[in-house]
Protein backbone atom coordinates (compact mmCIF):
# COMPACT_ATOMS: atom_id res chain seq x y z
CA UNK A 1 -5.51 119.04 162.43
CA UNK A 2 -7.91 118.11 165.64
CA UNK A 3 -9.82 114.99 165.02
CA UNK A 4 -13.34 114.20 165.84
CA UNK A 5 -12.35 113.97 169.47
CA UNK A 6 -10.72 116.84 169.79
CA UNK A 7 -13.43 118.62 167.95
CA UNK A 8 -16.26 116.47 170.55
CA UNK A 9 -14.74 117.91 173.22
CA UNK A 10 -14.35 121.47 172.24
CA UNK A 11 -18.32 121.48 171.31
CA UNK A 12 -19.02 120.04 175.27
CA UNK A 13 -17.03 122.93 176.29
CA UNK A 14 -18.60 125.40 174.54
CA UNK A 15 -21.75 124.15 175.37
CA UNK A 16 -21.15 124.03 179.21
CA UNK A 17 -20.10 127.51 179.08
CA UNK A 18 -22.61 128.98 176.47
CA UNK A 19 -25.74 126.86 176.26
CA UNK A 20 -28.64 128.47 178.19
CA UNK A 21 -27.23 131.71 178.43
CA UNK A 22 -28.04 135.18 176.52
CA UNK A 23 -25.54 136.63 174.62
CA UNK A 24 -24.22 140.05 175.13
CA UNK A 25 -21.39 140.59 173.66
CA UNK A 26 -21.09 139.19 169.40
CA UNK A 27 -18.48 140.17 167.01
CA UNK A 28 -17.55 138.15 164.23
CA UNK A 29 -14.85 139.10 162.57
CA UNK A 30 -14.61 138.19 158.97
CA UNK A 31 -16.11 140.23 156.47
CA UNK A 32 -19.05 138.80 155.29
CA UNK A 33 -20.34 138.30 158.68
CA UNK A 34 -19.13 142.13 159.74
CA UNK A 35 -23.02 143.28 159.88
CA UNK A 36 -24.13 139.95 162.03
CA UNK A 37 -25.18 140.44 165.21
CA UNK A 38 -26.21 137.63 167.84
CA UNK A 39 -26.55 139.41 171.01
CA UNK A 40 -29.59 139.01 172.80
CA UNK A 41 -30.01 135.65 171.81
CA UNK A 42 -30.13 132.55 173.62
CA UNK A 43 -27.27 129.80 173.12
CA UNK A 44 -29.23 126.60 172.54
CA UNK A 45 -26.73 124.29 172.12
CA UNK A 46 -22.88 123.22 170.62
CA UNK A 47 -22.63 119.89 168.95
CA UNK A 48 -19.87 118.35 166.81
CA UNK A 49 -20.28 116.63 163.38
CA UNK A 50 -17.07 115.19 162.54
CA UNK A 51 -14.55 117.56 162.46
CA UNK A 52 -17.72 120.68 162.20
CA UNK A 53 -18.57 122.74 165.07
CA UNK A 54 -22.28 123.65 165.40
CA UNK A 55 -23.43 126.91 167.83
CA UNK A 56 -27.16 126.96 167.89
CA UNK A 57 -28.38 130.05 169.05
CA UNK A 58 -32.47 131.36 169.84
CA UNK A 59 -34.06 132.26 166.33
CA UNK A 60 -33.07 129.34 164.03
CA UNK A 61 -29.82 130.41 163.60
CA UNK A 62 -26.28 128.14 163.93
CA UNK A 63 -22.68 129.42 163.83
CA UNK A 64 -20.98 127.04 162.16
CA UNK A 65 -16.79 126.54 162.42
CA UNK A 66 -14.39 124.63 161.51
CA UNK A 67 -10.61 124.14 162.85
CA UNK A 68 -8.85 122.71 159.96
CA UNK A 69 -5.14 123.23 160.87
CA UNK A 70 -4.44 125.59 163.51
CA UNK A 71 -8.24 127.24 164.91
CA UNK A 72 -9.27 127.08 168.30
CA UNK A 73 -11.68 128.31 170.72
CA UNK A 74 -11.14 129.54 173.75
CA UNK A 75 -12.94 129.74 176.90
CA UNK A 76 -12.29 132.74 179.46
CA UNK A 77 -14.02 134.15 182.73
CA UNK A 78 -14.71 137.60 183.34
CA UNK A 79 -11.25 139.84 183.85
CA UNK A 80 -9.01 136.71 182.54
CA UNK A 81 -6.68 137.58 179.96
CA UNK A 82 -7.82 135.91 177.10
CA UNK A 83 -4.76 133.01 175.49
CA UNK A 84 -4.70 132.04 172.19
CA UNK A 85 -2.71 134.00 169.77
CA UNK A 86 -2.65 138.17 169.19
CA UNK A 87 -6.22 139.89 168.59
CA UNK A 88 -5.51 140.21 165.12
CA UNK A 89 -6.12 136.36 165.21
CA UNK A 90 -9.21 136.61 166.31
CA UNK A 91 -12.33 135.70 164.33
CA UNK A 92 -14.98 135.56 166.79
CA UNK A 93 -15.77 136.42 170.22
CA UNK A 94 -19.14 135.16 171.93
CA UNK A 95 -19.74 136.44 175.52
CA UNK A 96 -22.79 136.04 178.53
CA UNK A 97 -22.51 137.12 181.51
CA UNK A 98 -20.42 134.65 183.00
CA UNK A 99 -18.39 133.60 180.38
CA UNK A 100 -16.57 134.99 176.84
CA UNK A 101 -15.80 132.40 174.25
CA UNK A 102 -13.07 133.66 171.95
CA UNK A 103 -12.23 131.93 168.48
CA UNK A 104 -9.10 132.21 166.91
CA UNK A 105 -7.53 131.93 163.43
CA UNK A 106 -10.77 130.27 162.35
CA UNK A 107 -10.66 129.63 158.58
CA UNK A 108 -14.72 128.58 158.07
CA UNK A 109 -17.01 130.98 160.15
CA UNK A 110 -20.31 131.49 158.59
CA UNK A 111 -24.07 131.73 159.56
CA UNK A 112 -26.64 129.41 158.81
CA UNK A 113 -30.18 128.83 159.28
CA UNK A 114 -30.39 125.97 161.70
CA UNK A 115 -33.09 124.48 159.29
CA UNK A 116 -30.23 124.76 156.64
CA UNK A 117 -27.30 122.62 158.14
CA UNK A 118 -27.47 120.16 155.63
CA UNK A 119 -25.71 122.52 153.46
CA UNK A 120 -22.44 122.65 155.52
CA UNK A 121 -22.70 118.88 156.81
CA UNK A 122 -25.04 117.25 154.94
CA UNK A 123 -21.98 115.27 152.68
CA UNK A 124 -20.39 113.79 155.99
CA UNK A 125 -20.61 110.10 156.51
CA UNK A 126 -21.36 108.59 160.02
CA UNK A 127 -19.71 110.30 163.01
CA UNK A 128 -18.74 107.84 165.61
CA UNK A 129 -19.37 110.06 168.16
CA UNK A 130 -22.23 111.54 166.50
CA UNK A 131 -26.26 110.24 168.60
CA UNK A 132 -27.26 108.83 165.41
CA UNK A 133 -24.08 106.55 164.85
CA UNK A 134 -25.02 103.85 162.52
CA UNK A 135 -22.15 101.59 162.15
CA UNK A 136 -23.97 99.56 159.25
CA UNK A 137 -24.16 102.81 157.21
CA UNK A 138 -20.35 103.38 158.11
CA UNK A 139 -19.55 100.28 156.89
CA UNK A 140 -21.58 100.36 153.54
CA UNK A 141 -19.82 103.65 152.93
CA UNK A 142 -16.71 102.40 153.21
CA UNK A 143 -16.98 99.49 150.76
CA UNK A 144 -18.34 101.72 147.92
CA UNK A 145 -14.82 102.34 148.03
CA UNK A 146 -13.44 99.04 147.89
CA UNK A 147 -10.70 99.35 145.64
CA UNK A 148 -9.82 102.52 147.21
CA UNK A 149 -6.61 101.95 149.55
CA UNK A 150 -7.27 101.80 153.21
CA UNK A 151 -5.69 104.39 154.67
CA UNK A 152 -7.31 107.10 151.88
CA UNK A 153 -10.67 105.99 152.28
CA UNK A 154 -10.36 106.30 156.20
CA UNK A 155 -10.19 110.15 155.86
CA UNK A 156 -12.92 110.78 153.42
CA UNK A 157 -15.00 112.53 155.84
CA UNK A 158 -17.99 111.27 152.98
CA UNK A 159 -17.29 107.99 153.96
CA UNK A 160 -16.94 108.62 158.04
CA UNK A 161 -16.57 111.47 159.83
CA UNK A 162 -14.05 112.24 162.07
CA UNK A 163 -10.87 110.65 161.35
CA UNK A 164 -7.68 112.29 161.22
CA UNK A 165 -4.09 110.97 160.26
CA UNK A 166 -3.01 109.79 163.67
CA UNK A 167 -6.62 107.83 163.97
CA UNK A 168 -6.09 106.51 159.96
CA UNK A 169 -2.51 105.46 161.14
CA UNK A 170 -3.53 103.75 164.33
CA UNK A 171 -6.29 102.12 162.59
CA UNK A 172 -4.61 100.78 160.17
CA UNK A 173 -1.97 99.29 162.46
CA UNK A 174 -4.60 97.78 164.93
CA UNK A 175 -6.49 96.04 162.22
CA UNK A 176 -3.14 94.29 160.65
CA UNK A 177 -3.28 96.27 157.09
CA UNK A 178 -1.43 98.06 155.07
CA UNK A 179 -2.66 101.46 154.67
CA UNK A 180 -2.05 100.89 150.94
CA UNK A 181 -4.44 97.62 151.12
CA UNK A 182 -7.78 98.16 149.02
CA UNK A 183 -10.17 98.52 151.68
CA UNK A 184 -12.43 95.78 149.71
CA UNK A 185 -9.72 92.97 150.68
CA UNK A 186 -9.77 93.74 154.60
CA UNK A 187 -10.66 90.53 155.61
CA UNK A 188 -13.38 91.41 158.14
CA UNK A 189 -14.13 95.40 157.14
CA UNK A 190 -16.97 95.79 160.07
CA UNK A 191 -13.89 95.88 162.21
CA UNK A 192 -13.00 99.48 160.83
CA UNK A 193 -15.82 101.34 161.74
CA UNK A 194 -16.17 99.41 164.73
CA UNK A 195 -12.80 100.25 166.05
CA UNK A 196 -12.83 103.88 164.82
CA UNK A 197 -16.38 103.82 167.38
CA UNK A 198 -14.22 102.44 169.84
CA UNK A 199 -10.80 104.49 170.03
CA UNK A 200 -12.65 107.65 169.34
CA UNK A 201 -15.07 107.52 172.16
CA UNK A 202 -12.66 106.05 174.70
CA UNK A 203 -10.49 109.16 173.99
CA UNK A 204 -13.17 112.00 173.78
CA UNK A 205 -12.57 113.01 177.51
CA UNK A 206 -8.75 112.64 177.57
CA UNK A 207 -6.38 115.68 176.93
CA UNK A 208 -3.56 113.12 175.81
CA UNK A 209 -4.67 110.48 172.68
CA UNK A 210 -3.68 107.01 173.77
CA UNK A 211 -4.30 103.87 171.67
CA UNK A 212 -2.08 101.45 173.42
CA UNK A 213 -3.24 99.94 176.66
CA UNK A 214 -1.84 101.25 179.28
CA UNK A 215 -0.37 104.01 181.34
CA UNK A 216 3.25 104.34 180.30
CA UNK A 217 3.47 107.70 178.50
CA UNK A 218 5.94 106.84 175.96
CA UNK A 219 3.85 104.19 174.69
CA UNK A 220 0.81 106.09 173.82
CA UNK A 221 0.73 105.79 170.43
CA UNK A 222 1.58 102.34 168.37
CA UNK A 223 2.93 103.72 164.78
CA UNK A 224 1.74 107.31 164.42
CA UNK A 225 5.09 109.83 164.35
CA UNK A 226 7.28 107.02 165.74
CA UNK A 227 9.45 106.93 161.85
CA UNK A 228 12.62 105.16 162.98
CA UNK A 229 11.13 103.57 166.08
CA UNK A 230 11.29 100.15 167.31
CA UNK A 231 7.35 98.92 166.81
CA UNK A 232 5.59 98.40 170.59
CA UNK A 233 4.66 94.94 169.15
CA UNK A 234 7.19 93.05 167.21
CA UNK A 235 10.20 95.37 167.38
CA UNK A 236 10.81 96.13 163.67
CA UNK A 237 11.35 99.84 162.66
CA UNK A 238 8.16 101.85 162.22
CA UNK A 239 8.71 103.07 158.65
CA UNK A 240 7.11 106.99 157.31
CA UNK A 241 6.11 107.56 153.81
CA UNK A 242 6.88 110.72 152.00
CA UNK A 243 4.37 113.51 152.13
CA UNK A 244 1.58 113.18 150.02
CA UNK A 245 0.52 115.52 147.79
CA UNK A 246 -0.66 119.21 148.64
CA UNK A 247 -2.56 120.82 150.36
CA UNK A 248 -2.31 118.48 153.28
CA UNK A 249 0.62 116.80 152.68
CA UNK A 250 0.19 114.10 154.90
CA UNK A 251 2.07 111.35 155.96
CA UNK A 252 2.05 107.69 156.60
CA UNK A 253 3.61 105.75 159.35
CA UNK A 254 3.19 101.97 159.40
CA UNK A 255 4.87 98.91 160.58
CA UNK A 256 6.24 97.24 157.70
CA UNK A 257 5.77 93.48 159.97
CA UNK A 258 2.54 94.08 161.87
CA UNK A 259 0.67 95.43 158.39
CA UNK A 260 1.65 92.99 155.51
CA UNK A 261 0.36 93.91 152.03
CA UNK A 262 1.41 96.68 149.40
CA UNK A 263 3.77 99.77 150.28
CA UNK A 264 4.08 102.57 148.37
CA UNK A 265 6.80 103.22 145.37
CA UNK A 266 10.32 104.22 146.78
């Protein structure tokens, strides 16, 4: 699933190829938006709340997306063969004169008054990336959920916007905890939201996710899909819990030396 980053940058580049410009071309193609019709509007704006894409178009109106697994967006010029999956994939197309943004296997599309956003984003917690990023709010968030384990509370977009599993897992490892540690024992919890600020805006213009420093491009990553790896800092096996339960199914990877504290059952 993208992460706030991912999702950052896909709202920039929507809005440097949209904002300003009248629509004339609109089709939206899920059936309770088959009657919609934007064209002849002006695009106002994209933004990203956490992992929530936000289209603001002339007349109060916002086109609101989200990714979850497998969406996209893509961004084509006139006469280029538009990339992304077959047309039956398609779930919305948004063209000017100058450019045609196509979105693709898009499981939330809807139409809201701009006035009316709250409804769709209204329960998200702080985004990091977001202008009004209050890492004091973040952080009282978070410890409402004190016995909560670390890792689970770090993807409760309530809580803080944005995160993902490879940002949860990353975290984790950078701030010495087991994922399975309540969040209330962290001994200095600021730290989270404060490094979820930091990784998340220091990779909002990169194509490739890095959390470790440097270039080398097999170390990008310190824990996150490296089961069975030797850990970048002390050696020792990075370990992978099974799947959790559905519909995500995620997993956890951790280094079982770096991160003392609980682990889950066998």
């Amino acid at each position: 699933m993208p992460e706030g980053d991912t999702v950052w940058r896909i709202a920039r580049q929507l809005h440097e190829a949209l904002a300003g410009e009248v629509l004339v071309r609109c089709e939206l193609r899920v059936p309770r938006l088959a009657t919609a019709d934007l064209s002849g509007r002006t695009v106002r704006e994209a933004v990203s709340r956490g992992k929530h894409l936000l289209l603001r178009v002339e007349g109060g109106l916002t086109l609101h997306s989200h990714l979850r697994m497998d969406g996209a967006w893509r961004i084509h010029a006139p006469g280029e063969r538009w990339r992304g999956g077959p047309a039956h994939q398609i779930r919305a197309v948004l063209g000017t004169a100058h450019r045609t943004a196509v979105g693709y296997r898009l499981p939330v599309l809807e139409l809201v008054r701009t006035a009316d956003e709250h409804r769709v984003v209204g329960h998200l917690g702080p985004d990091p990336l977001g202008p009004d990023w209050d890492p004091e709010e973040a952080l009282r968030r978070l410890l409402t959920a004190a016995d909560r384990p670390l890792g689970d509370a770090l993807l409760d977009q309530r809580l803080l916007a944005g995160l993902g599993n490879v940002y949860r897992c990353e975290l984790c490892f950078l701030l010495g905890a087991s994922p399975w540690l309540p969040i209330g024992q962290l001994p200095d919890p600021a730290r989270a939201p404060a490094l979820a600020r930091k990784l998340l805006d220091v990779n909002k213009n990169r194509p490739a996710r890095r959390t470790v420093p440097g270039a080398r491009p097999d170390r990008r990553l310190w824990v996150h899909d490296r089961a069975g790896r030797p850990c970048h800092r002390c050696g020792t096996l990075v370990r992978r819990s099974a799947p959790g339960p559905a519909p995500d199914a995620r997993v956890t990877y951790w280094c079982p030396t770096c991160q003392p504290g609980p682990t889950p059952e066998p």
